[in-house]
C-alpha atoms as a PDB file:
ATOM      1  CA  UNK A   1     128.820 138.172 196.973  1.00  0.00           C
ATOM      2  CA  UNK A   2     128.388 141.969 197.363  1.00  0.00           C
ATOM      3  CA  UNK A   3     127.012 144.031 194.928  1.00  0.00           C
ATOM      4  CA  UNK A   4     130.237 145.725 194.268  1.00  0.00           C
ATOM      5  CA  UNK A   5     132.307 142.372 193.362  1.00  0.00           C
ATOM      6  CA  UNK A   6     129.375 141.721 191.301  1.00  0.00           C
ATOM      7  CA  UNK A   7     129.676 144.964 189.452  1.00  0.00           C
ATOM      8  CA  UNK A   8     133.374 144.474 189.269  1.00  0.00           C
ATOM      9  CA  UNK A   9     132.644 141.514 187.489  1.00  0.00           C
ATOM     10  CA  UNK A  10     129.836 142.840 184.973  1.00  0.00           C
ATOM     11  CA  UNK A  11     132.518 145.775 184.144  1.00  0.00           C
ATOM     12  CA  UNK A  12     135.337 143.472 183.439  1.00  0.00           C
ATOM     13  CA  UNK A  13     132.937 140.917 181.388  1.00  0.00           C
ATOM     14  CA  UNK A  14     131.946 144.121 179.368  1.00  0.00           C
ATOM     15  CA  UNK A  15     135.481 145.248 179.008  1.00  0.00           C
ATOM     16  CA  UNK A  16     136.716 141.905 177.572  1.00  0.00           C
ATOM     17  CA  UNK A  17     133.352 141.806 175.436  1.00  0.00           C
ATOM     18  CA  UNK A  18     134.458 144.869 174.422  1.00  0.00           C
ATOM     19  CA  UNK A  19     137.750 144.382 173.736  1.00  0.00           C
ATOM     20  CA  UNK A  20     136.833 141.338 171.453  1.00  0.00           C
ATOM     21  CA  UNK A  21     134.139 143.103 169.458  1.00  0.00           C
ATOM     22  CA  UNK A  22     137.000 145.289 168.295  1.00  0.00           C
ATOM     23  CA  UNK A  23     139.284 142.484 167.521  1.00  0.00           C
ATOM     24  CA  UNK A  24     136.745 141.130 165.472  1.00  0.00           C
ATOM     25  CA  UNK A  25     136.146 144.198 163.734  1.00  0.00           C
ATOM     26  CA  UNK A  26     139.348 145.099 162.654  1.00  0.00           C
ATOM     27  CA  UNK A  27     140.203 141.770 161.112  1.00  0.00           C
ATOM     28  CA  UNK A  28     136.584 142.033 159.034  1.00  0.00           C
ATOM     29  CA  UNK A  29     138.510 145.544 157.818  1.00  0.00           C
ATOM     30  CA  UNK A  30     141.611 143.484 156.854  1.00  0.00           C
ATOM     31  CA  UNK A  31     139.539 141.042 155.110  1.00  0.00           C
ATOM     32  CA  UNK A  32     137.503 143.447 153.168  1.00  0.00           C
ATOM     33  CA  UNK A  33     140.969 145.462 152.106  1.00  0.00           C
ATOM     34  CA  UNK A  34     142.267 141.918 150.964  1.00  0.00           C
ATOM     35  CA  UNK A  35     139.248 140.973 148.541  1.00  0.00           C
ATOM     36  CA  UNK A  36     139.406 144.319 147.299  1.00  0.00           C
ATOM     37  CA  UNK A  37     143.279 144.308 146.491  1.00  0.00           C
ATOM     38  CA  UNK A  38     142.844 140.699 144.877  1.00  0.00           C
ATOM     39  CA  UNK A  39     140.072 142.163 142.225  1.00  0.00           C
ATOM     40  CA  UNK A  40     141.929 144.833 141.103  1.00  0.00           C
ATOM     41  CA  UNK A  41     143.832 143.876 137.553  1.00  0.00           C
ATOM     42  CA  UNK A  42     147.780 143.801 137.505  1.00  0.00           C
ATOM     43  CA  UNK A  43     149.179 146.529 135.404  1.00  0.00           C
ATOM     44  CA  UNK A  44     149.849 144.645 131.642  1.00  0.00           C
ATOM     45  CA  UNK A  45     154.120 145.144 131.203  1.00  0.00           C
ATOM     46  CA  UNK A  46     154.931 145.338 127.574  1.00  0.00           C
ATOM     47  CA  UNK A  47     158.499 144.768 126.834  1.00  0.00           C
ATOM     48  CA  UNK A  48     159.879 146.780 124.323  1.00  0.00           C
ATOM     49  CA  UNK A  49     163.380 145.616 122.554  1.00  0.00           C
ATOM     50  CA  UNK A  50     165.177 142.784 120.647  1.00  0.00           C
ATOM     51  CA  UNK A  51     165.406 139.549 122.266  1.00  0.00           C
ATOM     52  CA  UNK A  52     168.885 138.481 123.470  1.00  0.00           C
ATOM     53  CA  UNK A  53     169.678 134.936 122.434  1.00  0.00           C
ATOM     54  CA  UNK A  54     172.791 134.684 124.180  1.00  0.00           C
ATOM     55  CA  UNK A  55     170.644 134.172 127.566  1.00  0.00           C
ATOM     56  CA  UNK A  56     168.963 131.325 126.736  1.00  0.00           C
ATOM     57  CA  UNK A  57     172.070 129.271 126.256  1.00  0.00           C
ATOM     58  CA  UNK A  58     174.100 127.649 129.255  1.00  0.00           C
ATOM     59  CA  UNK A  59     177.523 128.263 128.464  1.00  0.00           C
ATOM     60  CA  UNK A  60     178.802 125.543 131.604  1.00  0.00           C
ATOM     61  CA  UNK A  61     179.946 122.486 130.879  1.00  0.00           C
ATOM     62  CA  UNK A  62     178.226 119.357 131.792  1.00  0.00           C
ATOM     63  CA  UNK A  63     179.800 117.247 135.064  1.00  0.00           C
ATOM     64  CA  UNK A  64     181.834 114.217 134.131  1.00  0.00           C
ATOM     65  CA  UNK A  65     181.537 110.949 136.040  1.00  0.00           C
ATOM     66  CA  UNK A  66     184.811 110.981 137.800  1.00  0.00           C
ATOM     67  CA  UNK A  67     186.075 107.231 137.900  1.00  0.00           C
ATOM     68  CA  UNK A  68     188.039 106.238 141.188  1.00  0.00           C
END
């Protein structure tokens, strides 16, 4: 080999070192955002009203058997 295919190849091997290195970076960065997000406490709802019973109850009637 010739010393400039083998520095070709040492450029390209650092490139796609490189290129990984920064991969792997960025999805350490999502990582960290996620464990962050998952600590924080969900806002408490308070519902404020009367309850409606009429919800509750199923108003359809049940299916008959149908006999052939």
């Amino acid at each position: 080999m010739t010393r400039g295919v083998r520095m070709v190849v040492v450029g390209l091997a650092v490139a796609v070192n490189g290129a990984a290195l920064a991969t792997a970076h960025t999805a350490m960065g999502q990582i960290q955002e996620r464990q962050k997000l998952a600590l924080q406490q969900p806002a408490r709802i308070v519902v404020v009203g009367q309850r409606a019973e009429h919800v509750a109850i199923q108003n359809c009637p049940a299916p008959t058997a149908k006999i052939l």
